[in-house]
Protein backbone atom coordinates (compact mmCIF):
# COMPACT_ATOMS: atom_id res chain seq x y z
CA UNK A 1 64.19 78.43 -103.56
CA UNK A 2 62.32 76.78 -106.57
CA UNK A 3 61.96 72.66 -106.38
CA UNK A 4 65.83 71.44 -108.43
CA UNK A 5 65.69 69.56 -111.75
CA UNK A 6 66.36 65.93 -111.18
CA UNK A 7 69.91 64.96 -112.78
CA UNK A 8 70.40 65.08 -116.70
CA UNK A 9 67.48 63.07 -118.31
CA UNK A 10 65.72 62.23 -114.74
CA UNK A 11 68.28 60.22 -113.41
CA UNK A 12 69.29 60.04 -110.13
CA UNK A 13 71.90 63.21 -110.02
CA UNK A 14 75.05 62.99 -109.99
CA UNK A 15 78.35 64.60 -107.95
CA UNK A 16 78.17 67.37 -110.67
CA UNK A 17 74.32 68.12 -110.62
CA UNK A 18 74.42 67.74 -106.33
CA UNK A 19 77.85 70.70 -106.77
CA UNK A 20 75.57 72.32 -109.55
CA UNK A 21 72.61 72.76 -107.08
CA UNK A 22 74.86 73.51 -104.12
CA UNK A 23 76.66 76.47 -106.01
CA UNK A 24 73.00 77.70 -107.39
CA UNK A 25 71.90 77.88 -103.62
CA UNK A 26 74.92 79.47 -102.14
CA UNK A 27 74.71 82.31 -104.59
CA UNK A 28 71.25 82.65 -103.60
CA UNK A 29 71.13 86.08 -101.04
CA UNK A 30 67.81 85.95 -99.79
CA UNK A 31 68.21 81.85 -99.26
CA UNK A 32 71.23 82.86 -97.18
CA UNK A 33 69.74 85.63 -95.63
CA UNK A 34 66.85 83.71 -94.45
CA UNK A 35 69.09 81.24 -92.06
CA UNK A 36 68.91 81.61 -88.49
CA UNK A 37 72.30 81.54 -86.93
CA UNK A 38 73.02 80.37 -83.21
CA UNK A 39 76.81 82.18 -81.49
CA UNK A 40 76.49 78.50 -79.58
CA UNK A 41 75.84 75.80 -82.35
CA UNK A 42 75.28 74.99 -86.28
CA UNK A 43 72.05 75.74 -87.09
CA UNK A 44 70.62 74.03 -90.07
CA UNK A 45 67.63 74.16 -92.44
CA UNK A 46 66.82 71.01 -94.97
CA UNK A 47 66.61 72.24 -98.26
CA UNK A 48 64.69 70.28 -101.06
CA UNK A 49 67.51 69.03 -103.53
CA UNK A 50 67.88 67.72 -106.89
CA UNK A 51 66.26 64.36 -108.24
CA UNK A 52 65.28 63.33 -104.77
CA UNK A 53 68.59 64.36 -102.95
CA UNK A 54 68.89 65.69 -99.79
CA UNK A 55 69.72 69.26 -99.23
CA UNK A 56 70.97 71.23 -96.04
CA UNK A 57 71.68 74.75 -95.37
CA UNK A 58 74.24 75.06 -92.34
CA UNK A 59 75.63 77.76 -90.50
CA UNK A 60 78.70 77.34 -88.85
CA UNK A 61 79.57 79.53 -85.70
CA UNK A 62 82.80 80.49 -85.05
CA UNK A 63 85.12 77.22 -83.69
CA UNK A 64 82.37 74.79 -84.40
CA UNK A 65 83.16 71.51 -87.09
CA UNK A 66 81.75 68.12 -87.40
CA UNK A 67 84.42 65.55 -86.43
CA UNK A 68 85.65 63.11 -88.60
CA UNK A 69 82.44 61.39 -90.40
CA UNK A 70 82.02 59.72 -93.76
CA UNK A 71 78.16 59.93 -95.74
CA UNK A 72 77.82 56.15 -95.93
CA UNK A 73 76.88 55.13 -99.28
CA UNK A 74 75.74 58.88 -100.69
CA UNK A 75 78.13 60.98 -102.53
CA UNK A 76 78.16 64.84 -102.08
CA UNK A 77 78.94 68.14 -102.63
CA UNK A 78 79.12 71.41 -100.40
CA UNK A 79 79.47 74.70 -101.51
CA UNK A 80 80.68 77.60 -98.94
CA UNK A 81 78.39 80.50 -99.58
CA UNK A 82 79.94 82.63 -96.72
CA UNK A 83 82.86 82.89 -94.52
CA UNK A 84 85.54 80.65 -95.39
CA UNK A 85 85.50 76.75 -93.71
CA UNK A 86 88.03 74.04 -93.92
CA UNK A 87 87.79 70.88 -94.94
CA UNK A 88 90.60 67.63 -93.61
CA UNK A 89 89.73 64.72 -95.81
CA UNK A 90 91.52 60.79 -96.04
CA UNK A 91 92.77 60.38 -99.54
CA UNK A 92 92.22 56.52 -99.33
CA UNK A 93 89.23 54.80 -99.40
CA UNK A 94 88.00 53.02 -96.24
CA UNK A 95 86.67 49.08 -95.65
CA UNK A 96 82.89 49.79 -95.88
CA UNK A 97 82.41 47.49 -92.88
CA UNK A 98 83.23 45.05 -90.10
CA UNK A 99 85.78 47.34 -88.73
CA UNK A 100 86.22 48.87 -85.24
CA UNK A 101 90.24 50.66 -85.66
CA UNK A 102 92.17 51.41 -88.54
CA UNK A 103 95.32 52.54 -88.85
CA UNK A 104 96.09 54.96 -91.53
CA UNK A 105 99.16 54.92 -93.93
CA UNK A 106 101.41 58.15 -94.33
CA UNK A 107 100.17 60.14 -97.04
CA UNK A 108 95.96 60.01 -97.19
CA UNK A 109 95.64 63.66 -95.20
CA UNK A 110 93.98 66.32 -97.50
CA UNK A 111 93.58 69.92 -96.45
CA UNK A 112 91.79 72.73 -98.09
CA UNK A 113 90.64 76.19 -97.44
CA UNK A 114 86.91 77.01 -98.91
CA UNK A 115 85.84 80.26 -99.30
CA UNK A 116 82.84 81.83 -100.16
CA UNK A 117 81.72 80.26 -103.51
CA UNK A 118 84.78 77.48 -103.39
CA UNK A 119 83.04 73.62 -103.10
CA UNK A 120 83.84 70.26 -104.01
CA UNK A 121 82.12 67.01 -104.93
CA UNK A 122 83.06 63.81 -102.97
CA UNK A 123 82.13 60.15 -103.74
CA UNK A 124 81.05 56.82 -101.60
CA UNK A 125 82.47 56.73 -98.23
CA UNK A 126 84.32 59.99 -98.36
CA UNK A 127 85.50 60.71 -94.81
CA UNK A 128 86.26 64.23 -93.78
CA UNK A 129 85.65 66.78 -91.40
CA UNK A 130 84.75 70.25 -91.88
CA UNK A 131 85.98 72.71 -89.32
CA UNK A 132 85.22 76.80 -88.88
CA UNK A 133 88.42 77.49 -87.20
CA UNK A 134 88.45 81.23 -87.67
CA UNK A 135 86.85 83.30 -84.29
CA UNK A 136 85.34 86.21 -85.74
CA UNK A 137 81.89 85.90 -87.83
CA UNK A 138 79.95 82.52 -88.98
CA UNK A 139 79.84 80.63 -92.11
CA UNK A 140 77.37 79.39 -94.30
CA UNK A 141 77.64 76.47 -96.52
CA UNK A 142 74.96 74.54 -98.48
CA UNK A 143 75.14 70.81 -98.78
CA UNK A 144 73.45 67.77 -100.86
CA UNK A 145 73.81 64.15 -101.12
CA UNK A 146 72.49 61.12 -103.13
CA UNK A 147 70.97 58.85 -102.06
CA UNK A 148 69.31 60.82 -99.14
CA UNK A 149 71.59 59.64 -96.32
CA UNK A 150 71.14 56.58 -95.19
CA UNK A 151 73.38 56.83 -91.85
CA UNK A 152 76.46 58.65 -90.81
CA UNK A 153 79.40 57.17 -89.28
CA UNK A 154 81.37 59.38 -86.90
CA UNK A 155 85.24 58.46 -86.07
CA UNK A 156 87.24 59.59 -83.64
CA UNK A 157 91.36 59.95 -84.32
CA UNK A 158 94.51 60.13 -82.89
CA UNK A 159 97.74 60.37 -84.90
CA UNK A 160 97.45 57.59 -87.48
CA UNK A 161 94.48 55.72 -86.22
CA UNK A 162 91.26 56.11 -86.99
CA UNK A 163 88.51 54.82 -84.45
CA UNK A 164 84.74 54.08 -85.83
CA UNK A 165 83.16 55.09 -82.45
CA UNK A 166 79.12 55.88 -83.70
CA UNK A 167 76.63 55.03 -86.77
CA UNK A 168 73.90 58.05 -86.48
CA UNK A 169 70.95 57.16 -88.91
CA UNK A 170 68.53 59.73 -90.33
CA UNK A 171 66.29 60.01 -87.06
CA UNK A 172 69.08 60.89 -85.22
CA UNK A 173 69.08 64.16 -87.15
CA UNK A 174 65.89 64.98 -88.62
């Protein structure tokens, strides 16, 4: 795949140029094609994204997800470019830090169903997981976020409370 534009008038991009470049990649066959996929585990490939973002190819094996997480200070997009994935995201937005346990009010779960060529954009501290739940064939999904991310924290839940149990940073990763 060709180096991305930077955002609109070199600017850092935004959720709309990091969804832009994630659709542009997941229609991309040979890009797809090219991704080597594990029956154990997600395999991933980094991609090179927009104005400096950070880019991933992922492919998701049958039953595999990511917990609940949130991108730190980056906001995102992720484009499904096969099989169908699902996304549970917190409609409410989350102390930043200085918190161990949370409890959740009724009302912030999100669900949705992404097949291939459905995405969304997401902004600062956006926690969700993506799961692929179904148990025949893998999906594929391309992702990007700005700034390039500068840590990961992973939760762990039960009913309504949320549990910060890990911060991953980049090395942990790359």
């Amino acid at each position: 795949m060709p180096p991305a534009a930077a955002g609109a008038g070199g600017q850092a991009p935004t959720q709309v140029d990091l969804l832009d470049f994630a659709r542009r990649a997941a229609a991309d066959c040979e890009l797809i094609a090219s991704l080597p996929l594990d029956p154990e585990g997600r395999t991933w490939v980094r991609l090179e994204g927009p104005g400096g973002s950070e880019a991933w190819l992922i492919g998701w094996p049958p039953g595999s997800g990511t917990g609940w997480h949130d991108h730190a200070d980056s906001v995102g997009a992720f484009v499904t470019a096969a099989g169908e994935l699902k996304e549970y995201s917190l409609a409410a937005r989350l102390p930043t830090d200085g918190w161990k346990t949370l409890e959740l009010t009724e009302d912030v779960d999100r669900e949705r169903r992404l097949s291939a060529g459905q995405g969304r954009a997401f902004g600062h501290h956006h926690v969700h997981e993506v799961l692929k739940e179904s148990p025949d064939r893998h999906a594929i999904s391309v992702h990007a976020y700005y700034p390039p991310l500068p840590r990961i924290r992973r939760y762990s839940r039960t009913g309504p409370v949320l549990r910060l149990e890990q911060v991953e940073r980049p090395v942990d990763w790359q």
